[in-house]
C-alpha atoms as a PDB file:
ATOM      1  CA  UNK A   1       0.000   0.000   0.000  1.00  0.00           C
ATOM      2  CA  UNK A   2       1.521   3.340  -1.178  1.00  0.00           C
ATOM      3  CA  UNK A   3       2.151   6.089   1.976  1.00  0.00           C
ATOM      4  CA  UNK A   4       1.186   9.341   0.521  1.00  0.00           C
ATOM      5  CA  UNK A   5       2.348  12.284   1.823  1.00  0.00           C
ATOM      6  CA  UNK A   6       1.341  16.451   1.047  1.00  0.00           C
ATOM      7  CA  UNK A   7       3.387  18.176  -1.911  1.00  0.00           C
ATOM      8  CA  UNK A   8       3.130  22.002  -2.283  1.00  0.00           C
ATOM      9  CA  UNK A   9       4.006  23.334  -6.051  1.00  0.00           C
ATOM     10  CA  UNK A  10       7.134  25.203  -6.050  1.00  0.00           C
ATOM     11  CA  UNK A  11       6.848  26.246  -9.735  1.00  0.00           C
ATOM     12  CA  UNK A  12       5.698  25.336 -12.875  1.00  0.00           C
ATOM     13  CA  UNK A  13       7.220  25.972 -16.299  1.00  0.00           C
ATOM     14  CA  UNK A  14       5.441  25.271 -19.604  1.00  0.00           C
ATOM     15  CA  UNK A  15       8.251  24.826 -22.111  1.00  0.00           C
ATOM     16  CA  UNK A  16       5.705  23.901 -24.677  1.00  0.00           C
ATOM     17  CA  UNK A  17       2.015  23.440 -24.553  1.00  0.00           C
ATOM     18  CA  UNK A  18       2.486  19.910 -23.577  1.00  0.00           C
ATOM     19  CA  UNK A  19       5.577  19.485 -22.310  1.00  0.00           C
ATOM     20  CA  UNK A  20       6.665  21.000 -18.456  1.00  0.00           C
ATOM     21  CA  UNK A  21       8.649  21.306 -15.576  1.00  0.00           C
ATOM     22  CA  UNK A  22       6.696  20.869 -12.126  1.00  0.00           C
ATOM     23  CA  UNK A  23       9.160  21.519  -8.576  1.00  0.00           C
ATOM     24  CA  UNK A  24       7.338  20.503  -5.426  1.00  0.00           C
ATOM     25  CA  UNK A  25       8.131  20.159  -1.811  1.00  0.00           C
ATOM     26  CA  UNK A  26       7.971  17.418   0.111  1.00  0.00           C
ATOM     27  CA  UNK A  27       8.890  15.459   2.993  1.00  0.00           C
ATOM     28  CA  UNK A  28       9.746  12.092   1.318  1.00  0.00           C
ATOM     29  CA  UNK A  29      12.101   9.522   2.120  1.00  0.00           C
ATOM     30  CA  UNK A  30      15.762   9.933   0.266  1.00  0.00           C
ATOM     31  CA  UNK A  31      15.815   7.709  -3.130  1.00  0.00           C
ATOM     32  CA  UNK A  32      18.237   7.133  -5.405  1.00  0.00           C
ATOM     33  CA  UNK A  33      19.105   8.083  -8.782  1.00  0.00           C
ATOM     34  CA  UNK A  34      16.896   6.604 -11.305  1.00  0.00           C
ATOM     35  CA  UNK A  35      14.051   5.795  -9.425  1.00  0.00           C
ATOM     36  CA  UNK A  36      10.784   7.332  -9.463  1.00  0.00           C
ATOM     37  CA  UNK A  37       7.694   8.653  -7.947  1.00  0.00           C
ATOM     38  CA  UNK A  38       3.865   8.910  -8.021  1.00  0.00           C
ATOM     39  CA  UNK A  39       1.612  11.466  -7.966  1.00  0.00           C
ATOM     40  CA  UNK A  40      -1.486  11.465  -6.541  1.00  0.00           C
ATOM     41  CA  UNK A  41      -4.525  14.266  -7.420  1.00  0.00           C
ATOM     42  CA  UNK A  42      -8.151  14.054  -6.725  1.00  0.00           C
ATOM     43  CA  UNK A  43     -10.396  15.111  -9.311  1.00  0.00           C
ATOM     44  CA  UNK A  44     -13.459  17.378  -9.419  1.00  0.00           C
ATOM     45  CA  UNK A  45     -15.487  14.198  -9.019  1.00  0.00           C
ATOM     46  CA  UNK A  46     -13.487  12.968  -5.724  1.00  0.00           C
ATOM     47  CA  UNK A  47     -11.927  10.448  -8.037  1.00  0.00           C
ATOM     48  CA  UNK A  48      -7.771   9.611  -7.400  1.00  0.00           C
ATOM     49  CA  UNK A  49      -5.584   9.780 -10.512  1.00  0.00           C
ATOM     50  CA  UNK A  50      -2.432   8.604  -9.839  1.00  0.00           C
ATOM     51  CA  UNK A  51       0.457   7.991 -12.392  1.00  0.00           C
ATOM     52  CA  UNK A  52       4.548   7.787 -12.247  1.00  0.00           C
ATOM     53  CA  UNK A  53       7.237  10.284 -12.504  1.00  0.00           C
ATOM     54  CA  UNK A  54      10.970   9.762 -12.404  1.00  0.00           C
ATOM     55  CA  UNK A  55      13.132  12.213 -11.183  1.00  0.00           C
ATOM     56  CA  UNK A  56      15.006  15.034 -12.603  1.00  0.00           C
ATOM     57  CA  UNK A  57      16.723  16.258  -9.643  1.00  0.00           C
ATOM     58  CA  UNK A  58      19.864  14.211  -7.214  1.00  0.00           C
ATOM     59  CA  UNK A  59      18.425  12.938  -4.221  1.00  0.00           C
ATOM     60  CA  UNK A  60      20.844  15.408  -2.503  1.00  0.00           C
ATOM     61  CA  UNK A  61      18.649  18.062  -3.524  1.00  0.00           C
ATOM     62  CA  UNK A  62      15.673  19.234  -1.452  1.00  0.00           C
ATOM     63  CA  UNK A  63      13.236  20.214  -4.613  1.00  0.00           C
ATOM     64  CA  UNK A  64      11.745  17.708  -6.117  1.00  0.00           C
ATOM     65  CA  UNK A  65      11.582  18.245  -9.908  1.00  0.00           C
ATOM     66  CA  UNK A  66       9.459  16.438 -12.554  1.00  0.00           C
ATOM     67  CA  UNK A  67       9.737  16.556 -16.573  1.00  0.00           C
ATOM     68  CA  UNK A  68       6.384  15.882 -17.934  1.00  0.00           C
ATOM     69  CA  UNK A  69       4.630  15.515 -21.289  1.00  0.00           C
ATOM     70  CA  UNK A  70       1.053  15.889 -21.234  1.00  0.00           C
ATOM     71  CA  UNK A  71      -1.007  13.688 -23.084  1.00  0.00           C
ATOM     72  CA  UNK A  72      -4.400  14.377 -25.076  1.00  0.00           C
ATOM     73  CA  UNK A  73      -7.276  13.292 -23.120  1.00  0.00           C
ATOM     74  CA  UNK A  74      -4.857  12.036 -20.701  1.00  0.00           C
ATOM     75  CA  UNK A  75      -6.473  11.594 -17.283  1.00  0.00           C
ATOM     76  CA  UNK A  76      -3.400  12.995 -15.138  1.00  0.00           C
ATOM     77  CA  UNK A  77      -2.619  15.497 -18.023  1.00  0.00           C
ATOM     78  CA  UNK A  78      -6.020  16.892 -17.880  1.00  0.00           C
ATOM     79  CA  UNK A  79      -5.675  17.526 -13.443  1.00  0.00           C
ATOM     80  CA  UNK A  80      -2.127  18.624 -14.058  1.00  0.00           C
ATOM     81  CA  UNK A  81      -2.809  21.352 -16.737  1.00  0.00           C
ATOM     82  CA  UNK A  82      -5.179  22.851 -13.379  1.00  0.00           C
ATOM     83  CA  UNK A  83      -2.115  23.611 -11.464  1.00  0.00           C
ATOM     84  CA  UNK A  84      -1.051  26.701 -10.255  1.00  0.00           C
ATOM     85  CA  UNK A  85       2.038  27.119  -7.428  1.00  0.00           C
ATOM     86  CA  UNK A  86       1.546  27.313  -4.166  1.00  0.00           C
ATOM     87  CA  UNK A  87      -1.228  24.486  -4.668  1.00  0.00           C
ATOM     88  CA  UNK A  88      -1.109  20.950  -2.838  1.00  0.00           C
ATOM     89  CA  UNK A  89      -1.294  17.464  -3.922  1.00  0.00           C
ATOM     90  CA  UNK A  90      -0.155  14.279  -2.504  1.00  0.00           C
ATOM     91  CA  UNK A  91       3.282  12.172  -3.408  1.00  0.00           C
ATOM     92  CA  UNK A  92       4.625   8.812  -2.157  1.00  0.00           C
ATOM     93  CA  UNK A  93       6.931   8.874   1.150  1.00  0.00           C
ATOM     94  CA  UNK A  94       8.847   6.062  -0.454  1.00  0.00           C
ATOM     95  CA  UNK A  95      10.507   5.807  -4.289  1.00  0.00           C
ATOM     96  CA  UNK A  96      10.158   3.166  -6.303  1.00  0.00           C
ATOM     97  CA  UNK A  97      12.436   1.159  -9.330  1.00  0.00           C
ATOM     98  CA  UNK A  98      15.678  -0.828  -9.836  1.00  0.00           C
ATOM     99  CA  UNK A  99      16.962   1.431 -12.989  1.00  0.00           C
ATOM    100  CA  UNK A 100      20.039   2.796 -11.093  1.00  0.00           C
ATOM    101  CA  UNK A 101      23.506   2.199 -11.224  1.00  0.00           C
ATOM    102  CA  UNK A 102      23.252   0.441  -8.160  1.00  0.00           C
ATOM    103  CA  UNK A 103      21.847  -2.760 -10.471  1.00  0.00           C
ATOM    104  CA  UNK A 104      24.494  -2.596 -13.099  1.00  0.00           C
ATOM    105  CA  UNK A 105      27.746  -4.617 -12.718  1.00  0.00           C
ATOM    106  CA  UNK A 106      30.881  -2.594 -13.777  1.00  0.00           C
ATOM    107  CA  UNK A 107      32.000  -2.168 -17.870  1.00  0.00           C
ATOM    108  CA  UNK A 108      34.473   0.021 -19.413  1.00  0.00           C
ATOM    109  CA  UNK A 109      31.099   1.669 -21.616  1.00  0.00           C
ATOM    110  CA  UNK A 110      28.190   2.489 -20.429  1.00  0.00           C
ATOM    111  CA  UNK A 111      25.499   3.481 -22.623  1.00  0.00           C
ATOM    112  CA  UNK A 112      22.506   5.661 -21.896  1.00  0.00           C
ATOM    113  CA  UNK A 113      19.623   5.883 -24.161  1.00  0.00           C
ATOM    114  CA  UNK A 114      16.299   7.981 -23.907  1.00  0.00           C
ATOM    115  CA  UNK A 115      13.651   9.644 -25.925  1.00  0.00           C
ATOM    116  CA  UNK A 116      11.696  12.465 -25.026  1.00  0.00           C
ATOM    117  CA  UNK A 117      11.179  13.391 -21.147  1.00  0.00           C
ATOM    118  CA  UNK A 118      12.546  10.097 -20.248  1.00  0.00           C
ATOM    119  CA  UNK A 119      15.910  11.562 -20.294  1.00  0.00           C
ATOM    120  CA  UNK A 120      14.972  13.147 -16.678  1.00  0.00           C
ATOM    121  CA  UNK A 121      16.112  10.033 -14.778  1.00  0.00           C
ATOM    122  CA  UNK A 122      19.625   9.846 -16.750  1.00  0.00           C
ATOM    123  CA  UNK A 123      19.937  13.617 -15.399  1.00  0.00           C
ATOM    124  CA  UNK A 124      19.333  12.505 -11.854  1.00  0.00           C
ATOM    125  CA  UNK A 125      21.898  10.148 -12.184  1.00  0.00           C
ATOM    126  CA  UNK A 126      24.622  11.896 -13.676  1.00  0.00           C
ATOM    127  CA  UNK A 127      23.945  15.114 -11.361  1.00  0.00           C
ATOM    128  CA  UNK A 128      24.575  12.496  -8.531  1.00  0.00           C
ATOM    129  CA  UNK A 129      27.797  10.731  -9.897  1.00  0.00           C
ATOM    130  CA  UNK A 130      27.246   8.068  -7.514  1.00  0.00           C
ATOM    131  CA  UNK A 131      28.387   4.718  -8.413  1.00  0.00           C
ATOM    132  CA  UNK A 132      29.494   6.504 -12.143  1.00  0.00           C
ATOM    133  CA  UNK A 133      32.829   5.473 -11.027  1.00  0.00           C
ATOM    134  CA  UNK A 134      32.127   1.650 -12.505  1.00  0.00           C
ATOM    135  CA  UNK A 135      32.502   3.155 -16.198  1.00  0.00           C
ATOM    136  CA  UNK A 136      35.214   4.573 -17.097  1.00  0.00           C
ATOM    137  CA  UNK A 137      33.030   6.033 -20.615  1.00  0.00           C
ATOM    138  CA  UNK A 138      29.500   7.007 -20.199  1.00  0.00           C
ATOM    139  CA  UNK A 139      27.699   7.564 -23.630  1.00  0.00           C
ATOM    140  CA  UNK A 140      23.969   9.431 -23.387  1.00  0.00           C
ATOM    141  CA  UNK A 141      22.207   9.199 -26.661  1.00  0.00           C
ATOM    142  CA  UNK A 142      19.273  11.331 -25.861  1.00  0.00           C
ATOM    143  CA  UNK A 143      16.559  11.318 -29.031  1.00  0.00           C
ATOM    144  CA  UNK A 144      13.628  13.880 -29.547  1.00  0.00           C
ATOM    145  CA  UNK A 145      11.483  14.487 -32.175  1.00  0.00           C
ATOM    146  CA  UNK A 146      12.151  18.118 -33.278  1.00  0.00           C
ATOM    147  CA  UNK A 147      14.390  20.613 -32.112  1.00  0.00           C
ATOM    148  CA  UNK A 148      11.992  22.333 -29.699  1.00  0.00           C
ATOM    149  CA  UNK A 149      11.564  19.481 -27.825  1.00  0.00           C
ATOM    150  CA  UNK A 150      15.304  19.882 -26.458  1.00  0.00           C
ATOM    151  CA  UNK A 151      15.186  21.294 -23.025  1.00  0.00           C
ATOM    152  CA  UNK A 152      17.975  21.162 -19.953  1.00  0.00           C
ATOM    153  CA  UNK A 153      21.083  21.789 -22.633  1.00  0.00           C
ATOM    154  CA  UNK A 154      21.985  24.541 -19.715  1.00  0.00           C
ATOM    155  CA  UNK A 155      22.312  21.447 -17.797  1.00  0.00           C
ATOM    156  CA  UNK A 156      23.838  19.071 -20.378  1.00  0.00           C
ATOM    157  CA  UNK A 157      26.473  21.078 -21.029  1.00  0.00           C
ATOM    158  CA  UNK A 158      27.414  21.782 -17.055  1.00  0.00           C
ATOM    159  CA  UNK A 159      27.068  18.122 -17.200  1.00  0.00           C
ATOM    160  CA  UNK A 160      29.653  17.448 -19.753  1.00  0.00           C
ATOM    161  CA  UNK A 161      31.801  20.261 -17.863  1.00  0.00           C
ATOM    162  CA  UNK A 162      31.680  18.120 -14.883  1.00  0.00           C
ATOM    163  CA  UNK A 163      32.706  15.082 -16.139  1.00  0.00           C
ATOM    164  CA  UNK A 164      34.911  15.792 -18.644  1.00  0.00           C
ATOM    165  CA  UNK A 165      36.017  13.374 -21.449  1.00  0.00           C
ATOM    166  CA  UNK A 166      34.951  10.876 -20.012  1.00  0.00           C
ATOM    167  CA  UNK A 167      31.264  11.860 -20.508  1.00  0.00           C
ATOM    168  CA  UNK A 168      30.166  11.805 -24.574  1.00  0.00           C
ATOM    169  CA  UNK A 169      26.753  13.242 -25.262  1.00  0.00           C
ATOM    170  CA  UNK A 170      24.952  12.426 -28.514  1.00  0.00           C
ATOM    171  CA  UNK A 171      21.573  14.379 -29.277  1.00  0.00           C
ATOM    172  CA  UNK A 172      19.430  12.656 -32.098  1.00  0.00           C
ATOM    173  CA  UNK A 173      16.095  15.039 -33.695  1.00  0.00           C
ATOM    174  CA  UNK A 174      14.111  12.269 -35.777  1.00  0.00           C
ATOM    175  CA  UNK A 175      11.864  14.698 -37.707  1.00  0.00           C
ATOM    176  CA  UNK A 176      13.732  17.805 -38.910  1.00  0.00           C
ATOM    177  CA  UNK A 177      17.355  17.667 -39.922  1.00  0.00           C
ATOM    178  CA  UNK A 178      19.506  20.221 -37.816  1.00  0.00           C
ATOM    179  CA  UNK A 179      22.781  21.131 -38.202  1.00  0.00           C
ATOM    180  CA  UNK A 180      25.147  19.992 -35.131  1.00  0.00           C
ATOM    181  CA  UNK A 181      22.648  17.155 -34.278  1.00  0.00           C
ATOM    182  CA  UNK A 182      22.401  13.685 -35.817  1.00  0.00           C
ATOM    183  CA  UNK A 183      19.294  13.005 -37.739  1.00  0.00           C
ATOM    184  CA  UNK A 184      16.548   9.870 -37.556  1.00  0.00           C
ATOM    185  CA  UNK A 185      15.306   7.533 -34.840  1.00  0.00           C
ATOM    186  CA  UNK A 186      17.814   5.682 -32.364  1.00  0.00           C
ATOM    187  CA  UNK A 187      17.362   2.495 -33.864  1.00  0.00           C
ATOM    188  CA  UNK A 188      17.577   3.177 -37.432  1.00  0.00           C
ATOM    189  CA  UNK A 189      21.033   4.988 -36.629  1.00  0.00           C
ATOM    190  CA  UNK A 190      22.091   2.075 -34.663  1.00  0.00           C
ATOM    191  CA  UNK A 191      21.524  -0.463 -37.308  1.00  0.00           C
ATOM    192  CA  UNK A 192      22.723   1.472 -40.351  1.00  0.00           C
ATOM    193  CA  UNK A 193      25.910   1.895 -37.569  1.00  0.00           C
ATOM    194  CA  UNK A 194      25.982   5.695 -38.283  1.00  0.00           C
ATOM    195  CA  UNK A 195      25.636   6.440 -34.512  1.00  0.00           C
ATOM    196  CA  UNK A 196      28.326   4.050 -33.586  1.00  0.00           C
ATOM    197  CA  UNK A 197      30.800   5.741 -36.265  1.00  0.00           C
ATOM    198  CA  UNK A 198      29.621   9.537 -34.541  1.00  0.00           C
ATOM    199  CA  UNK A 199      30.554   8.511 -31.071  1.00  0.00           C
ATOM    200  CA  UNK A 200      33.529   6.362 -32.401  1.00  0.00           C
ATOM    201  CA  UNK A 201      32.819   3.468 -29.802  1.00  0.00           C
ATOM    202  CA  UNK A 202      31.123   0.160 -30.577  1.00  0.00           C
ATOM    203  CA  UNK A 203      28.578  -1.241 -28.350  1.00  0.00           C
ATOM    204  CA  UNK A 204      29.790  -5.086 -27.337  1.00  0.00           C
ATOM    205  CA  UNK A 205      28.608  -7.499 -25.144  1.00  0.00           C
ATOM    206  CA  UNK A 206      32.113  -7.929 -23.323  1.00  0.00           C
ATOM    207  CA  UNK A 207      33.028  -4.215 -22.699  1.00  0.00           C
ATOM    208  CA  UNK A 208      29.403  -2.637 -22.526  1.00  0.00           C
ATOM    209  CA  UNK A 209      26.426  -2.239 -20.155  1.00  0.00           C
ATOM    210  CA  UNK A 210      23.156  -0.466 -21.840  1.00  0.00           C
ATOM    211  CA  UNK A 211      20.203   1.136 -20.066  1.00  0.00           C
ATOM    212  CA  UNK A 212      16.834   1.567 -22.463  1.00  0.00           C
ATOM    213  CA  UNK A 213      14.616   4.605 -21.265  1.00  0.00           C
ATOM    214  CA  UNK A 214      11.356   6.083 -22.840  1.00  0.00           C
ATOM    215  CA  UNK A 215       9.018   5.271 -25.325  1.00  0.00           C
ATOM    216  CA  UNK A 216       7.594   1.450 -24.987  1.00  0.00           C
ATOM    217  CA  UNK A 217       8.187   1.412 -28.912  1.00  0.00           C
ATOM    218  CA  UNK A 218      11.826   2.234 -29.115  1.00  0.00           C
ATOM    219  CA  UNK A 219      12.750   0.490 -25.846  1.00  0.00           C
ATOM    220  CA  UNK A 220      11.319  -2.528 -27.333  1.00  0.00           C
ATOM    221  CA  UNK A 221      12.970  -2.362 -30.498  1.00  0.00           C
ATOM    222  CA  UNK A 222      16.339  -1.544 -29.233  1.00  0.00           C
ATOM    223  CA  UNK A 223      16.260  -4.442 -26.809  1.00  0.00           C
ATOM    224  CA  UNK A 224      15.595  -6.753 -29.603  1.00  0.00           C
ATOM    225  CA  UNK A 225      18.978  -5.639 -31.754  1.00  0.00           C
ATOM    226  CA  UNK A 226      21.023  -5.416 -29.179  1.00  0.00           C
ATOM    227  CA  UNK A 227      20.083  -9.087 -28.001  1.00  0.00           C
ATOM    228  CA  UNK A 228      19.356 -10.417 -31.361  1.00  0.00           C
ATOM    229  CA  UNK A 229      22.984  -8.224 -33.251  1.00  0.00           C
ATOM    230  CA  UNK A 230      24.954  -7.404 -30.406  1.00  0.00           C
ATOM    231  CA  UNK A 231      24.388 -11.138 -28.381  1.00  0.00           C
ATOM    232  CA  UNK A 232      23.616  -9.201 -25.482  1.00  0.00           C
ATOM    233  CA  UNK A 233      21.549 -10.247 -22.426  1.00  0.00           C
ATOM    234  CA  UNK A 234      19.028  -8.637 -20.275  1.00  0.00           C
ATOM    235  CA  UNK A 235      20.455  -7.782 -16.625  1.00  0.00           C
ATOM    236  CA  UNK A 236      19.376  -9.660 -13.658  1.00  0.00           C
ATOM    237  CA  UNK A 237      20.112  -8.940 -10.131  1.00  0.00           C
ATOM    238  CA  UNK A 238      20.791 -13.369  -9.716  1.00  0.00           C
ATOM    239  CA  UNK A 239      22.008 -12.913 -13.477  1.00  0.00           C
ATOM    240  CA  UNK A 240      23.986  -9.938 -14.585  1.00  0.00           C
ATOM    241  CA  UNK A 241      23.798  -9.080 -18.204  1.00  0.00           C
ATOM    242  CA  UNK A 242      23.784  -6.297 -20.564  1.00  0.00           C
ATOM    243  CA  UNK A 243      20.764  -4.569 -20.529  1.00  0.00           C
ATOM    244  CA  UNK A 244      18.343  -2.704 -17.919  1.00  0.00           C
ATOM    245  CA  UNK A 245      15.541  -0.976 -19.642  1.00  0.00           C
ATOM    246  CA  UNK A 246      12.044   0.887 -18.469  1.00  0.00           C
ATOM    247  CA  UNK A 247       9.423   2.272 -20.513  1.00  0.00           C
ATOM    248  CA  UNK A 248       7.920   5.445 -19.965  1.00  0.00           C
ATOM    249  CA  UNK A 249       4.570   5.250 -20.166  1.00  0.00           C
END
């Protein structure tokens, strides 16, 4: 049974008509870096809508900040768009999920990919840096689908500050072609190898670990060439392998 607990909106920023930033405060127990949260709002007709957020921010930081897209007709979407700061809703005490570095065995890569807002938990991590010491190369391939979509370069490029070369950040738009960025979906640049060539690193079963985040679609289909090309295997806690994924929605 989930302990819920109140949350008071900090701030909310609408980056695009569907896609935003939400910072509460809260009084929940200290998670780590990858996990994630739920919401919990009751609606005009006393009904609870609940749904799952990861987090943006390091669990050493007291604001708790979500990146959300909102969906049409979405039942969440449609209580969250309501929100103004300074208003109160209710968030679990305790965290949730094993996608954390905490699961993953160490490799000399270690590959990060996300679409869309599911690049949030990625930024938890790497704000954290715990356990980042197991890799000596971290890769991000973060994919969106036009250039607008991009939010938190501020904080990808402190990021890459931070960590030097041994951090290497690919950003992918699939429907507009943009100078400095790559161009097409994740998986299609995986299998026609033009991402490997960018980054100038191949992903192997012996010297890589991979985590999948975001859409169901791409998390599936990566997770199939990487087991079915690349020989890789999915990571268990009583079987390590290759490969920790965890769709967004």
């Amino acid at each position: 049974m989930t302990l819920w607990v109140p949350a008071k909106i900090k701030k909310i920023v609408y980056w695009k008509k569907n896609l935003l930033k939400i910072s509460l405060k809260a009084k929940i127990n200290k998670f780590i870096a990858g996990q994630f949260s739920k919401i919990l709002i009751k609606n005009k007709n006393d009904i609870n809508i609940q749904r799952a957020y990861s987090f943006v921010n390091p669990p050493k930081k007291k604001t708790i900040k979500f990146y959300i897209t909102l969906v049409k007709k979405g039942k969440m979407s449609q209580e969250i768009i309501l929100l103004k700061e300074n208003n109160k809703i209710l968030i679990s005490k305790y965290s949730f999920g094993f996608f954390t570095l905490k699961e993953i065995q160490p490799s000399k890569n270690l590959w990060m990919f996300s679409t869309g807002t599911a690049i949030g938990p990625y930024l938890s991590i790497l704000q954290e840096k715990k356990d980042t010491e197991k890799f000596k190369k971290i890769i991000l391939v973060h994919s969106v689908r036009y250039f607008s979509d991009l939010k938190y370069l501020n904080l990808i490029d402190k990021l890459k500050k931070k960590y030097k070369k041994k951090l290497k950040i690919i950003i992918t738009i699939s429907r507009e072609n943009k100078k400095n960025f790559l161009y097409g979906r994740i998986t299609h640049l995986l299998l026609n190898s033009t991402l490997e060539k960018n980054i100038g690193k191949k992903i192997k079963r012996n010297n890589s670990k991979v985590m999948l985040c975001g859409n169901p679609s791409m998390v599936k289909e990566m997770f199939n060439i990487l087991t079915k090309k690349k020989k890789m295997t999915k990571n268990l806690r009583k079987k390590p392998g290759n490969i920790i994924r965890e769709n967004y929605w």
